[in-house]
N, C-alpha and C. Protein backbone atom coordinates (compact mmCIF):
# COMPACT_ATOMS: atom_id res chain seq x y z
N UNK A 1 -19.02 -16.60 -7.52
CA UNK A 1 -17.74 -17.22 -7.33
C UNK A 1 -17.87 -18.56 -6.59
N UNK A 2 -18.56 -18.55 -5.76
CA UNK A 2 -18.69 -20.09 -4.56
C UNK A 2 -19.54 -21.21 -5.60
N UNK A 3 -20.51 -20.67 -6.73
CA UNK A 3 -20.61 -21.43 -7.30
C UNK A 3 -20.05 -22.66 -8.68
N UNK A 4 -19.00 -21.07 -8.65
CA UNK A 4 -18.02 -21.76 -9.55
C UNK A 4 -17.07 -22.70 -8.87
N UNK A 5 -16.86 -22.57 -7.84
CA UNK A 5 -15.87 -23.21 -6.64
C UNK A 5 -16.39 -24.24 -6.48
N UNK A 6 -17.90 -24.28 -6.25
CA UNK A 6 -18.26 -25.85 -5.97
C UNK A 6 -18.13 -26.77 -7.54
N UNK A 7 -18.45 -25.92 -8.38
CA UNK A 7 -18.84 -26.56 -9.81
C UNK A 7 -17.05 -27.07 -9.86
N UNK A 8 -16.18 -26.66 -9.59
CA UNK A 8 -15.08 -27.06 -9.80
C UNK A 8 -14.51 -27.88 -8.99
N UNK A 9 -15.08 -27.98 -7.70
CA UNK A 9 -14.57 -29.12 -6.68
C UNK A 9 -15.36 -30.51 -7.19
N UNK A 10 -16.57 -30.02 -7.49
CA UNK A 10 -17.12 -31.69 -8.03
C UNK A 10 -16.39 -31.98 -9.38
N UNK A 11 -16.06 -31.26 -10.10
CA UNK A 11 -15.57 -31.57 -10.96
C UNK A 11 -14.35 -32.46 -11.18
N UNK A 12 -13.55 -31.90 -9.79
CA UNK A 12 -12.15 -32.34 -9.63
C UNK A 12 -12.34 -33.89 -9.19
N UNK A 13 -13.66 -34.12 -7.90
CA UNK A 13 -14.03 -35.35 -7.06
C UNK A 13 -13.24 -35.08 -6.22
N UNK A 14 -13.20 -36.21 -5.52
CA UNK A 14 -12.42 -36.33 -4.15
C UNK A 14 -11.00 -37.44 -4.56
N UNK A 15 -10.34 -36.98 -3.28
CA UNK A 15 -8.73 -38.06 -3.41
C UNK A 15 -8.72 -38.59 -3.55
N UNK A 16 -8.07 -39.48 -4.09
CA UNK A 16 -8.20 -41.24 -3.86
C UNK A 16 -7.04 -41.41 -2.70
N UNK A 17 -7.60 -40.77 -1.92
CA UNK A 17 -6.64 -41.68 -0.41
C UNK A 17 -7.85 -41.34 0.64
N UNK A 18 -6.63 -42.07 1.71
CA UNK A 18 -7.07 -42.54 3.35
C UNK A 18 -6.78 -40.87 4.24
N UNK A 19 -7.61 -40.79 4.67
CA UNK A 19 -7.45 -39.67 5.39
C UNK A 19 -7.13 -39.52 6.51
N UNK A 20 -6.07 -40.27 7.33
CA UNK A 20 -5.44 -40.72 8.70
C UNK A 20 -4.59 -39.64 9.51
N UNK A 21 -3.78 -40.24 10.30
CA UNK A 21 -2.95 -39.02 10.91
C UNK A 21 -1.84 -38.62 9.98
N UNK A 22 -0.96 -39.30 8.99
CA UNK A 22 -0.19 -39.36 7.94
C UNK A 22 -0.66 -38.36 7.23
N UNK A 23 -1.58 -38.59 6.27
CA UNK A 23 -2.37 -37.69 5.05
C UNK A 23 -2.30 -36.44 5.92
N UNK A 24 -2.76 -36.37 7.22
CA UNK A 24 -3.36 -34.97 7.87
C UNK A 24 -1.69 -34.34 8.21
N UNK A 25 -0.89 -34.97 9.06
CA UNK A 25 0.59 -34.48 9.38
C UNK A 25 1.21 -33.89 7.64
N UNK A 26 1.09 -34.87 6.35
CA UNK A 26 1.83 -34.38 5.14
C UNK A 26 0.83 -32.96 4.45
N UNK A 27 -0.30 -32.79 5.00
CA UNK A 27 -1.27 -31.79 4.68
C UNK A 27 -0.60 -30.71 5.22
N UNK A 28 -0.65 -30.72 6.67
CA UNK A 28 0.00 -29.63 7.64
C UNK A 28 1.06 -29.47 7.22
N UNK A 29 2.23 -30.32 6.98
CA UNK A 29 3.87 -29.97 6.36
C UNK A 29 3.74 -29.13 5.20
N UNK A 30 2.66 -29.81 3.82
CA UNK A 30 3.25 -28.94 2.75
C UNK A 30 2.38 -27.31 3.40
N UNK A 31 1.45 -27.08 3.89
CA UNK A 31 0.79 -25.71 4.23
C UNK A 31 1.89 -25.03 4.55
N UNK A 32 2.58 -25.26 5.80
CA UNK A 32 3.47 -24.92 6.67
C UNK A 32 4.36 -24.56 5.76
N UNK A 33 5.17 -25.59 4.43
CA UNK A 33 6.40 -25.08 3.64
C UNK A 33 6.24 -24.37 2.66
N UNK A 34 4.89 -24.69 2.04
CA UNK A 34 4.70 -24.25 0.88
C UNK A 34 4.19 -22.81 0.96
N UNK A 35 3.29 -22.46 2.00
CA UNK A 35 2.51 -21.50 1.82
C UNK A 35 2.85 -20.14 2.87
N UNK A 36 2.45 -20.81 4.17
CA UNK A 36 3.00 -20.17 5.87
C UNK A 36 4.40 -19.31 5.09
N UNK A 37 5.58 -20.64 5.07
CA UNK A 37 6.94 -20.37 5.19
C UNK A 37 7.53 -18.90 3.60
N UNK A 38 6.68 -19.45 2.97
CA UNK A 38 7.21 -18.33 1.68
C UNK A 38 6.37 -16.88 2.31
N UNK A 39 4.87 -17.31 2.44
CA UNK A 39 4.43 -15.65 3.16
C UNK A 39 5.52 -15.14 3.86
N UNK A 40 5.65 -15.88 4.99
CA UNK A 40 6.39 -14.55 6.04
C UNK A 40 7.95 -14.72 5.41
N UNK A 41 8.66 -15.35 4.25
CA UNK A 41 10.05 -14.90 3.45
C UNK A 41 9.26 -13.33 2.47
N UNK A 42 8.45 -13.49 2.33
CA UNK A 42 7.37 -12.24 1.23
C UNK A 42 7.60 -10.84 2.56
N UNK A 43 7.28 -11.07 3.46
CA UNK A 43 6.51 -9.88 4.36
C UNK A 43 7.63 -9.81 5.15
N UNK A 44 8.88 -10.62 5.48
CA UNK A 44 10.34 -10.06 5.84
C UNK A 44 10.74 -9.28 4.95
N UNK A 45 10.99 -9.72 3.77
CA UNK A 45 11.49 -9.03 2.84
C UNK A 45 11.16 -7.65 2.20
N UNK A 46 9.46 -7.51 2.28
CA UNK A 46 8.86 -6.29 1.90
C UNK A 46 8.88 -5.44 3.01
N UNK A 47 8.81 -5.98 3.99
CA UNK A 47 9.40 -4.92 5.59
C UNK A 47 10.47 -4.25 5.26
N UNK A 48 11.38 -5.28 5.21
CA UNK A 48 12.95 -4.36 4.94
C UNK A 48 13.25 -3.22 3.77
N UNK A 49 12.42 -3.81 2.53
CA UNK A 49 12.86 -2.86 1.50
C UNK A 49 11.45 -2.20 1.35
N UNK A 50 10.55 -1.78 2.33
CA UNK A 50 9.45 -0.81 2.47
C UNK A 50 10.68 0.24 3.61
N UNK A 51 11.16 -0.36 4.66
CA UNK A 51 11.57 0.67 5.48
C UNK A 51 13.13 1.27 5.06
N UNK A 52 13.52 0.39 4.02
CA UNK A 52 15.03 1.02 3.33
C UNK A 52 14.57 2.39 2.00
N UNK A 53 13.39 2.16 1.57
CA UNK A 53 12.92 2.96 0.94
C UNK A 53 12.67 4.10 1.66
N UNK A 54 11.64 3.56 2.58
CA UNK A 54 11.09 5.37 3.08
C UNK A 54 12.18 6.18 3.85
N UNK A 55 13.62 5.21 4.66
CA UNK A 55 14.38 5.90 4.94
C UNK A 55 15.33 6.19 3.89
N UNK A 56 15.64 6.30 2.95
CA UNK A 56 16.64 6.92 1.99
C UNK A 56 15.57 7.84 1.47
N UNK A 57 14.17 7.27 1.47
CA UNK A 57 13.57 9.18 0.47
C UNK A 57 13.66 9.83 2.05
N UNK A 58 13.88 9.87 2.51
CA UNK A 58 13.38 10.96 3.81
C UNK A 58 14.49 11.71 3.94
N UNK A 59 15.94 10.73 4.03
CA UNK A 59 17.18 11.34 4.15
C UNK A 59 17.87 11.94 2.84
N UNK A 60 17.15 11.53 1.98
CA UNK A 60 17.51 12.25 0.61
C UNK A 60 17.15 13.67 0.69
N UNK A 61 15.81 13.15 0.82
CA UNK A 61 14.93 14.89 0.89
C UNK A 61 15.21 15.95 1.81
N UNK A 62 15.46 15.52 2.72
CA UNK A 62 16.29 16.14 3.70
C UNK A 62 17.49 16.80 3.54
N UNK A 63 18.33 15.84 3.56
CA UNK A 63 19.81 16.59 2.65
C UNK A 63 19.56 17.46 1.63
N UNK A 64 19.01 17.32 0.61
CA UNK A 64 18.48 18.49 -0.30
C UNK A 64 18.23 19.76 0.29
N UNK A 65 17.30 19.38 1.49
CA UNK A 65 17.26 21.16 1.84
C UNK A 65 18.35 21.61 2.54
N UNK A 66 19.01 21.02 3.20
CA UNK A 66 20.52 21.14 3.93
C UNK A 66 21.05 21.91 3.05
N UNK A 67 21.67 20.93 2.17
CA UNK A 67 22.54 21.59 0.82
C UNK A 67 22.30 22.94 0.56
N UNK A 68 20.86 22.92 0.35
CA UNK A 68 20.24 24.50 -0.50
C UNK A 68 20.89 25.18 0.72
N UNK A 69 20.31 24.90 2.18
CA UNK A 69 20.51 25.81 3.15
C UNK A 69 22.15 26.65 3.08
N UNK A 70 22.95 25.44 2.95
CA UNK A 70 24.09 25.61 3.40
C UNK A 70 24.88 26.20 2.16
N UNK A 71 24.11 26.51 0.86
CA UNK A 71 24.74 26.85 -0.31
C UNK A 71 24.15 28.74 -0.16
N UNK A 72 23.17 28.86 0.40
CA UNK A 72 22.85 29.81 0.85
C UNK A 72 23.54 30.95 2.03
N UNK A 73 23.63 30.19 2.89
CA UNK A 73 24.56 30.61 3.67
C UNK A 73 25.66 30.76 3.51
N UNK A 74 26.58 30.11 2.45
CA UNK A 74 27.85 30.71 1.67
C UNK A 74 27.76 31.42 1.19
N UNK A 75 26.90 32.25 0.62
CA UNK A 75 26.91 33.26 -0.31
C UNK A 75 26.04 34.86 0.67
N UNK A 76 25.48 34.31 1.10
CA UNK A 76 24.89 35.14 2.22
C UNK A 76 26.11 35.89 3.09
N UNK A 77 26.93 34.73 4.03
CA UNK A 77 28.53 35.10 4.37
C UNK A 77 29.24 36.19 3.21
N UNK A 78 29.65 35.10 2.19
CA UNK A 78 30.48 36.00 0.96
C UNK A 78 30.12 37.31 0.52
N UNK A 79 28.69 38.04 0.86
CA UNK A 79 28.49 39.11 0.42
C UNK A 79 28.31 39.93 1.59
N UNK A 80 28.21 39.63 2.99
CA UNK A 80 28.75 40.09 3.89
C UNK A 80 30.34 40.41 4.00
N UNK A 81 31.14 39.53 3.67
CA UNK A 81 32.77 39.94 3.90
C UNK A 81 33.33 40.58 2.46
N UNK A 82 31.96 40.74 1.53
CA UNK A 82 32.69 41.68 0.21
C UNK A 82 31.92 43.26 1.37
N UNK A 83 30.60 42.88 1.75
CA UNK A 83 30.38 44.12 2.34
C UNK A 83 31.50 45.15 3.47
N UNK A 84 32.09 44.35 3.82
CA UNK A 84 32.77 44.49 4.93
C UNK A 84 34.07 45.25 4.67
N UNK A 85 34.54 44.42 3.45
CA UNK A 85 35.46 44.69 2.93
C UNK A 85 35.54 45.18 1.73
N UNK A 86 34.92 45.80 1.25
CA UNK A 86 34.46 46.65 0.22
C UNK A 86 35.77 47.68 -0.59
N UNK A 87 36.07 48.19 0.24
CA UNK A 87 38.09 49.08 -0.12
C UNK A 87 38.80 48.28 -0.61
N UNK A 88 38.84 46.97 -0.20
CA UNK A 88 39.86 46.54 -0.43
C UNK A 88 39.89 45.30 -1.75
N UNK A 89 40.97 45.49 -2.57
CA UNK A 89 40.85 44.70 -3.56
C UNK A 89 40.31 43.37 -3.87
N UNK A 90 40.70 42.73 -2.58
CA UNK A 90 39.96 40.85 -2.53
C UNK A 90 38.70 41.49 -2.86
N UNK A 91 37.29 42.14 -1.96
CA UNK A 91 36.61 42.52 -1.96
C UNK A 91 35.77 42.08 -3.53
N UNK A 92 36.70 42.89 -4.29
CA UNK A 92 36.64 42.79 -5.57
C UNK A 92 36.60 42.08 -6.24
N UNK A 93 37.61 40.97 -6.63
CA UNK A 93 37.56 39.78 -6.45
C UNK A 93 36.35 38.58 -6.24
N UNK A 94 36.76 39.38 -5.07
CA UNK A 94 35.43 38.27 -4.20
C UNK A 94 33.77 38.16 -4.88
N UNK A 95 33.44 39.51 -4.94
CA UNK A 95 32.40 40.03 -5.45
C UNK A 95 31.92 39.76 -6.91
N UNK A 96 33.41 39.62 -7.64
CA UNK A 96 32.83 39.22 -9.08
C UNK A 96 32.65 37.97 -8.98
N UNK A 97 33.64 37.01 -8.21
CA UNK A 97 33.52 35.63 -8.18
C UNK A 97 32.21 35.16 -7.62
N UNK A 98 31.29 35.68 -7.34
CA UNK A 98 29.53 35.73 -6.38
C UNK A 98 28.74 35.60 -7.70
N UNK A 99 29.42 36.94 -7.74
CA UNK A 99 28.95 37.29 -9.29
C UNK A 99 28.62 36.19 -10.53
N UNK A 100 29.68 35.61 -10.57
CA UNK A 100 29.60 34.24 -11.43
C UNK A 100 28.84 33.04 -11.18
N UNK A 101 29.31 32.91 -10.28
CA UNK A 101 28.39 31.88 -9.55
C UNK A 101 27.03 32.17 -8.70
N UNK A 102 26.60 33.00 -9.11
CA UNK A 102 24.94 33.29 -9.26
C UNK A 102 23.93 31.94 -9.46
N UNK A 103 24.18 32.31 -11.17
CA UNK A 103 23.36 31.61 -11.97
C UNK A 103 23.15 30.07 -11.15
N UNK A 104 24.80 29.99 -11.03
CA UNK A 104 24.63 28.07 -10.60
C UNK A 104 23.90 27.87 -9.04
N UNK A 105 24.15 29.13 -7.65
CA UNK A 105 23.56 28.78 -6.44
C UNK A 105 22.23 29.41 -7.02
N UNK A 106 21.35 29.83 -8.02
CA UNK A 106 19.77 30.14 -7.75
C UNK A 106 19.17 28.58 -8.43
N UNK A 107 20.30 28.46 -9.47
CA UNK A 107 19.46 26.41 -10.06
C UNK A 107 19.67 26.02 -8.35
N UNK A 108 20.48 26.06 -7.79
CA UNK A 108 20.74 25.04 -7.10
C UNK A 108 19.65 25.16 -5.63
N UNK A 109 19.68 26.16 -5.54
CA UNK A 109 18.62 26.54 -4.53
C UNK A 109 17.34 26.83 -4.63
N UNK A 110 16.89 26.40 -5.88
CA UNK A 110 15.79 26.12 -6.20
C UNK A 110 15.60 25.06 -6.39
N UNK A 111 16.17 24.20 -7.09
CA UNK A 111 15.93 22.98 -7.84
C UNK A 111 16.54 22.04 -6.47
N UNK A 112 17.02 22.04 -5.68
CA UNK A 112 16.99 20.83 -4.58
C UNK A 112 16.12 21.25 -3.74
N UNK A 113 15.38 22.24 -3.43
CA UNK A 113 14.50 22.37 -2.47
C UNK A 113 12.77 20.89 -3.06
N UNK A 114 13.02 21.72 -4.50
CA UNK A 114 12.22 21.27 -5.06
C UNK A 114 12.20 19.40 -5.36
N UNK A 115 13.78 19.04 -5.41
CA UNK A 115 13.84 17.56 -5.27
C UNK A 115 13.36 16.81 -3.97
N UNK A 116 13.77 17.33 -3.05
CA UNK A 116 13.68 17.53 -1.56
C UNK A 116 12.04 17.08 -1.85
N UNK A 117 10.97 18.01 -2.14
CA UNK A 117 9.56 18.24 -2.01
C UNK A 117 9.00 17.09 -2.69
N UNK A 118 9.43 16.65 -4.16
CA UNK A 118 9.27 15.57 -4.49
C UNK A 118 9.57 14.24 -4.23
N UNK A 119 10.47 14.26 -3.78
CA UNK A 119 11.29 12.79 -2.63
C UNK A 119 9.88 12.87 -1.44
N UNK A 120 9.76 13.75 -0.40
CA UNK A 120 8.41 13.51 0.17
C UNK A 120 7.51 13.18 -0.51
N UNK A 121 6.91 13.84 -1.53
CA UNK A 121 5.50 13.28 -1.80
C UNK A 121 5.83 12.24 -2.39
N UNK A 122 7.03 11.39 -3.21
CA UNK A 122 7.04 10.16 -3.44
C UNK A 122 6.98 9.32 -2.15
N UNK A 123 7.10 9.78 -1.05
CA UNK A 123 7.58 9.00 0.16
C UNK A 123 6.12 8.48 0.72
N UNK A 124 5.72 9.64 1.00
CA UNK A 124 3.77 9.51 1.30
C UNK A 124 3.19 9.31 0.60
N UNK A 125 3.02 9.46 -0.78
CA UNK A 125 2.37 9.03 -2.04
C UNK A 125 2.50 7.62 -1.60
N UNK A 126 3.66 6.98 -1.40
CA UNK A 126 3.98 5.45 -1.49
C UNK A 126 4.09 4.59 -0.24
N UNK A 127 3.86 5.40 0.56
CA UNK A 127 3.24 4.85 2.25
C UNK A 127 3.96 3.61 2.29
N UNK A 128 5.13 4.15 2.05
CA UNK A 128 6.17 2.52 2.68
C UNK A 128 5.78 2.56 3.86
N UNK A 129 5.73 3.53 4.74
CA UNK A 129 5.93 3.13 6.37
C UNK A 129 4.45 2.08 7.09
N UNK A 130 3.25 2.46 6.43
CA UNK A 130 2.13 1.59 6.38
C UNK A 130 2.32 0.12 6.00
N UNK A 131 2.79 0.17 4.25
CA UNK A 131 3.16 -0.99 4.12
C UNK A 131 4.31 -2.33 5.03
N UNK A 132 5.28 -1.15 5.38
CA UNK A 132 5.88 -1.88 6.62
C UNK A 132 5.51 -2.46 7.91
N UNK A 133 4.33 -1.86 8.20
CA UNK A 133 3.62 -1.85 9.59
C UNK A 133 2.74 -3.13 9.10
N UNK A 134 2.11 -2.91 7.50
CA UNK A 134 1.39 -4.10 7.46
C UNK A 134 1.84 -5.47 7.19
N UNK A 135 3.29 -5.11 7.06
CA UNK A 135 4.43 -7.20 6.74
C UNK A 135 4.66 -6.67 8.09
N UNK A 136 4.75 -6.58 8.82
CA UNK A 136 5.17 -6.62 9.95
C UNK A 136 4.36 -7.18 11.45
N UNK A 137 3.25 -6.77 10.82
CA UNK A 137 1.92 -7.06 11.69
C UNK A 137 1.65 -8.63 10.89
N UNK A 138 1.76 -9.56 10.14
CA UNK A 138 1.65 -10.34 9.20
C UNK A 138 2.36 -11.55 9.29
N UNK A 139 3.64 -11.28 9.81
CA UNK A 139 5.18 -11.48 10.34
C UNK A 139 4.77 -11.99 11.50
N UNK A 140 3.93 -11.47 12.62
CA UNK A 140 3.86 -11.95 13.49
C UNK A 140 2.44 -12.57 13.15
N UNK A 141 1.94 -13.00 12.57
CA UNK A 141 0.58 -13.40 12.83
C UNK A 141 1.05 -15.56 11.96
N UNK A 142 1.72 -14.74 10.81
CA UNK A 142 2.10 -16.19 10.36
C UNK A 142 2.93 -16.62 11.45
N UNK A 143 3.87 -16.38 11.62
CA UNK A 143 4.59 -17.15 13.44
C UNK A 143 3.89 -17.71 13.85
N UNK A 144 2.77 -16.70 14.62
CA UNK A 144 2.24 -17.80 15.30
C UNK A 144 1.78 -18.88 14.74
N UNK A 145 1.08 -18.74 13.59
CA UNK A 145 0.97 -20.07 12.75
C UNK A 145 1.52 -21.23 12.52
N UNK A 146 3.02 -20.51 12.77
CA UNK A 146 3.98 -21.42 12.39
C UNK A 146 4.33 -22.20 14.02
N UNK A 147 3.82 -21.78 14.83
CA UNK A 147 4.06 -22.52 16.19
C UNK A 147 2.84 -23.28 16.65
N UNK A 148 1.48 -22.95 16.16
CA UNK A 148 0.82 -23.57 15.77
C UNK A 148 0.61 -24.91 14.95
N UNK A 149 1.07 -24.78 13.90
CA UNK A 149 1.46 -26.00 13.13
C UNK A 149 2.37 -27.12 13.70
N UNK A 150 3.38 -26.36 13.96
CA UNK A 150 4.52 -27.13 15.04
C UNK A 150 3.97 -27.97 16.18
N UNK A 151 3.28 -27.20 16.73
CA UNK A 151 2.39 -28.17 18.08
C UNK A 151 1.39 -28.97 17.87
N UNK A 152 0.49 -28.88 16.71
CA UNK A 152 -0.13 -29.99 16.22
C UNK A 152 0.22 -30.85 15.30
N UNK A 153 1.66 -30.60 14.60
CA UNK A 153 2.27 -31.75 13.89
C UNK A 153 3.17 -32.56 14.97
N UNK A 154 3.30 -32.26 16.37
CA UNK A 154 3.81 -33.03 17.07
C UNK A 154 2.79 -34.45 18.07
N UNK A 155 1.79 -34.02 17.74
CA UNK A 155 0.63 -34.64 18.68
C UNK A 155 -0.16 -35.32 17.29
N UNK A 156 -1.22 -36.37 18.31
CA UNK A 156 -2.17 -36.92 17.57
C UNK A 156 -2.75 -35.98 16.66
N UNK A 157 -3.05 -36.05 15.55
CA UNK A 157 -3.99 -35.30 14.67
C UNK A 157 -5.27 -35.81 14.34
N UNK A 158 -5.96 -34.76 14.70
CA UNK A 158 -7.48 -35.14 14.60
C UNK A 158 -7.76 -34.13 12.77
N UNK A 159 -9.07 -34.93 12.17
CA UNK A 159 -9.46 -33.97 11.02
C UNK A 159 -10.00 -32.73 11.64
N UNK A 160 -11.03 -32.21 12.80
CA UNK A 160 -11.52 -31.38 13.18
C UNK A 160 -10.09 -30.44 13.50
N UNK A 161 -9.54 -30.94 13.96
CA UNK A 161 -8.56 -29.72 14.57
C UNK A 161 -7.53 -29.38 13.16
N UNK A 162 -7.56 -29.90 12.06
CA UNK A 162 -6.91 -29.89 11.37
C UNK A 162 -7.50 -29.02 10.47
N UNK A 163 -8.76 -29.40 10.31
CA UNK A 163 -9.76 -28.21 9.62
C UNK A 163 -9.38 -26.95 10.18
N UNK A 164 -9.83 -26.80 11.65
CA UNK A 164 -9.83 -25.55 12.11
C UNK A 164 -8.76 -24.67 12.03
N UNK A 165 -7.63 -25.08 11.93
CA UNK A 165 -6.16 -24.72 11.55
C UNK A 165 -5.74 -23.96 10.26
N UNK A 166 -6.56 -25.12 8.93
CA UNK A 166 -6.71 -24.56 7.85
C UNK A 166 -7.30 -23.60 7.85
N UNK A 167 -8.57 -23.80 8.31
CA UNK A 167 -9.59 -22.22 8.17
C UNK A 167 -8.97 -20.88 8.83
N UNK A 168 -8.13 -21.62 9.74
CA UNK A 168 -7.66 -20.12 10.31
C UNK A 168 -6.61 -19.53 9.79
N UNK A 169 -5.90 -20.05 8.77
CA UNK A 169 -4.83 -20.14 8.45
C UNK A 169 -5.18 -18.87 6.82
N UNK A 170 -6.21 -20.12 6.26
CA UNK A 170 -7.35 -19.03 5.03
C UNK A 170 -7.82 -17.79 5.83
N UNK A 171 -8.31 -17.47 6.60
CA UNK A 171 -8.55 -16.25 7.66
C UNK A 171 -7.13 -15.46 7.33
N UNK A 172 -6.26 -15.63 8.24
CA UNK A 172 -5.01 -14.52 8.24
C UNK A 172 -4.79 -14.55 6.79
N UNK A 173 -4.29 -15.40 5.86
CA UNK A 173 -4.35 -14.46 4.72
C UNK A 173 -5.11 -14.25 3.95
N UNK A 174 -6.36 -13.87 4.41
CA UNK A 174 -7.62 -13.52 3.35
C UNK A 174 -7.88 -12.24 3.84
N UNK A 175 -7.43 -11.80 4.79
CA UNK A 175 -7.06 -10.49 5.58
C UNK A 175 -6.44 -9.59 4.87
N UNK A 176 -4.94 -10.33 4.67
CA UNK A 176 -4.04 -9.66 4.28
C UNK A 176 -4.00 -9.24 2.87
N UNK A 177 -4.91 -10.13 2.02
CA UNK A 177 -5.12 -9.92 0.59
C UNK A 177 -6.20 -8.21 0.71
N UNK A 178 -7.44 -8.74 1.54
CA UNK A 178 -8.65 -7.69 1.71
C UNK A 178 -7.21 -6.23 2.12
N UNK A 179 -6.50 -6.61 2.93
CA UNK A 179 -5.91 -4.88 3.22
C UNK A 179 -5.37 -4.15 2.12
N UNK A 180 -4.88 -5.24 1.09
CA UNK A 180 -3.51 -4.89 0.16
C UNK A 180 -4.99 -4.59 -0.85
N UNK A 181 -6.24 -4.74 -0.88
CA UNK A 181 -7.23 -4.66 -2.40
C UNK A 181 -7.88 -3.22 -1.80
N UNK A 182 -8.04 -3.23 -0.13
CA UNK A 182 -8.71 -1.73 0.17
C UNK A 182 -7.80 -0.35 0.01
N UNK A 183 -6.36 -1.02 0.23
CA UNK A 183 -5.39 0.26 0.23
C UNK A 183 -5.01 0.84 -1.52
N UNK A 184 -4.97 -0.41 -2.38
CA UNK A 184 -4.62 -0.01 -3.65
C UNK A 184 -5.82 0.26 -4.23
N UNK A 185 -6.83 -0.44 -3.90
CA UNK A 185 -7.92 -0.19 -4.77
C UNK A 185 -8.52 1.37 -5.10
N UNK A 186 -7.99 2.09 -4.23
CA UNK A 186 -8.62 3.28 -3.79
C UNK A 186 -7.78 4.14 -4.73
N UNK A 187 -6.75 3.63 -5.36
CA UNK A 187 -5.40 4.47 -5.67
C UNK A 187 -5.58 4.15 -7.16
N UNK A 188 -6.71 4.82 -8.04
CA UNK A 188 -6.88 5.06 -9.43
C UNK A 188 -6.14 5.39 -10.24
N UNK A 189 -5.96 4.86 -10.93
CA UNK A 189 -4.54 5.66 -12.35
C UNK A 189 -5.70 6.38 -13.21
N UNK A 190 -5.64 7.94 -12.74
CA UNK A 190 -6.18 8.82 -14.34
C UNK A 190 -5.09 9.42 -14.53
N UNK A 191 -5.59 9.59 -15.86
CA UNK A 191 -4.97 10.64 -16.68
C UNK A 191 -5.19 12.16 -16.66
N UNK A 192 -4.54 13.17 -16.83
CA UNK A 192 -4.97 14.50 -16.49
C UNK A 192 -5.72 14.82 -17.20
N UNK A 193 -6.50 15.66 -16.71
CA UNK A 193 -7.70 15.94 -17.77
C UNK A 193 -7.56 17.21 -18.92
């Protein structure tokens, strides 16, 4: 790869400009707008809808077992107060009406437990809360960048310090690429066998 990189930088040549405090300040601006400023709009944004995700599967899944619980416990009650009341005609009533509605509380108390179970493992399967931790940790690292940039686009600009800025700048997100290639990379699509 570095050799293709060089084969392509000679290829390109060099600028045809002056490399002064100007060139170096409009260098730092477009980094800062073009690149800095859209990352951390990327890693706000994937924060929020990483942590709006994992909290609606959590509270989804959750409620699901509620529901089951609490559809359970109605009927659990209801065949206690047919027990109870057994002589007496409601009883009766009561009992066939259980009766009917069987079929629909065993789908139901099965099949949301079971949505419930799948909402988790979509939740951890999909490690929003990691991914959040990692725009978030990212969030603050471009900042500082961005106050960085700020304090040396206000002062003399030297090329050395301007280099070093860039390189550090390629650093934090060459990081952030390496986390996002070790975490997915690992995460194979087969097919069942």
């Amino acid at each position: 790869m570095l050799w293709y990189l060089r084969a392509s930088l000679r290829e390109v040549g060099l600028p045809p400009t002056i490399i002064d405090g100007t060139y170096l300040w409009r260098l730092l601006n477009a980094t800062l707008s073009h690149e800095i400023k859209e990352q951390s709009n990327y890693h706000e944004t994937n924060s929020e809808s990483a942590r709006r995700i994992n909290h609606t599967l959590h509270h989804v899944g959750v409620t699901c077992f509620y529901i089951a619980f609490f559809i359970l416990c109605v009927f659990l009650i209801g065949y206690i107060i047919e027990l109870i009341l057994r002589h007496v005609d409601t009883a009766l009533s009561l009992g066939h009406a259980l009766d009917e509605l069987k079929s629909a509380m065993i789908f139901f108390t099965a099949g949301l437990p079971a949505m419930g179970a799948a909402l988790a493992g979509i939740r951890v399967h999909g490690d929003f809360e990691s991914s959040k931790e990692r725009s978030d940790v990212m969030m603050k690292a471009l900042k500082s960048l961005e106050r960085d940039y700020g304090a040396m686009m206000e002062q003399s600009i030297s090329l050395n310090e301007t280099g070093e800025l860039l390189i550090g700048t390629t650093r934090v997100m060459s990081e952030d690429v390496a986390a996002w290639q070790e975490l997915h990379g690992r995460k194979r699509l087969t097919l069942p066998a």
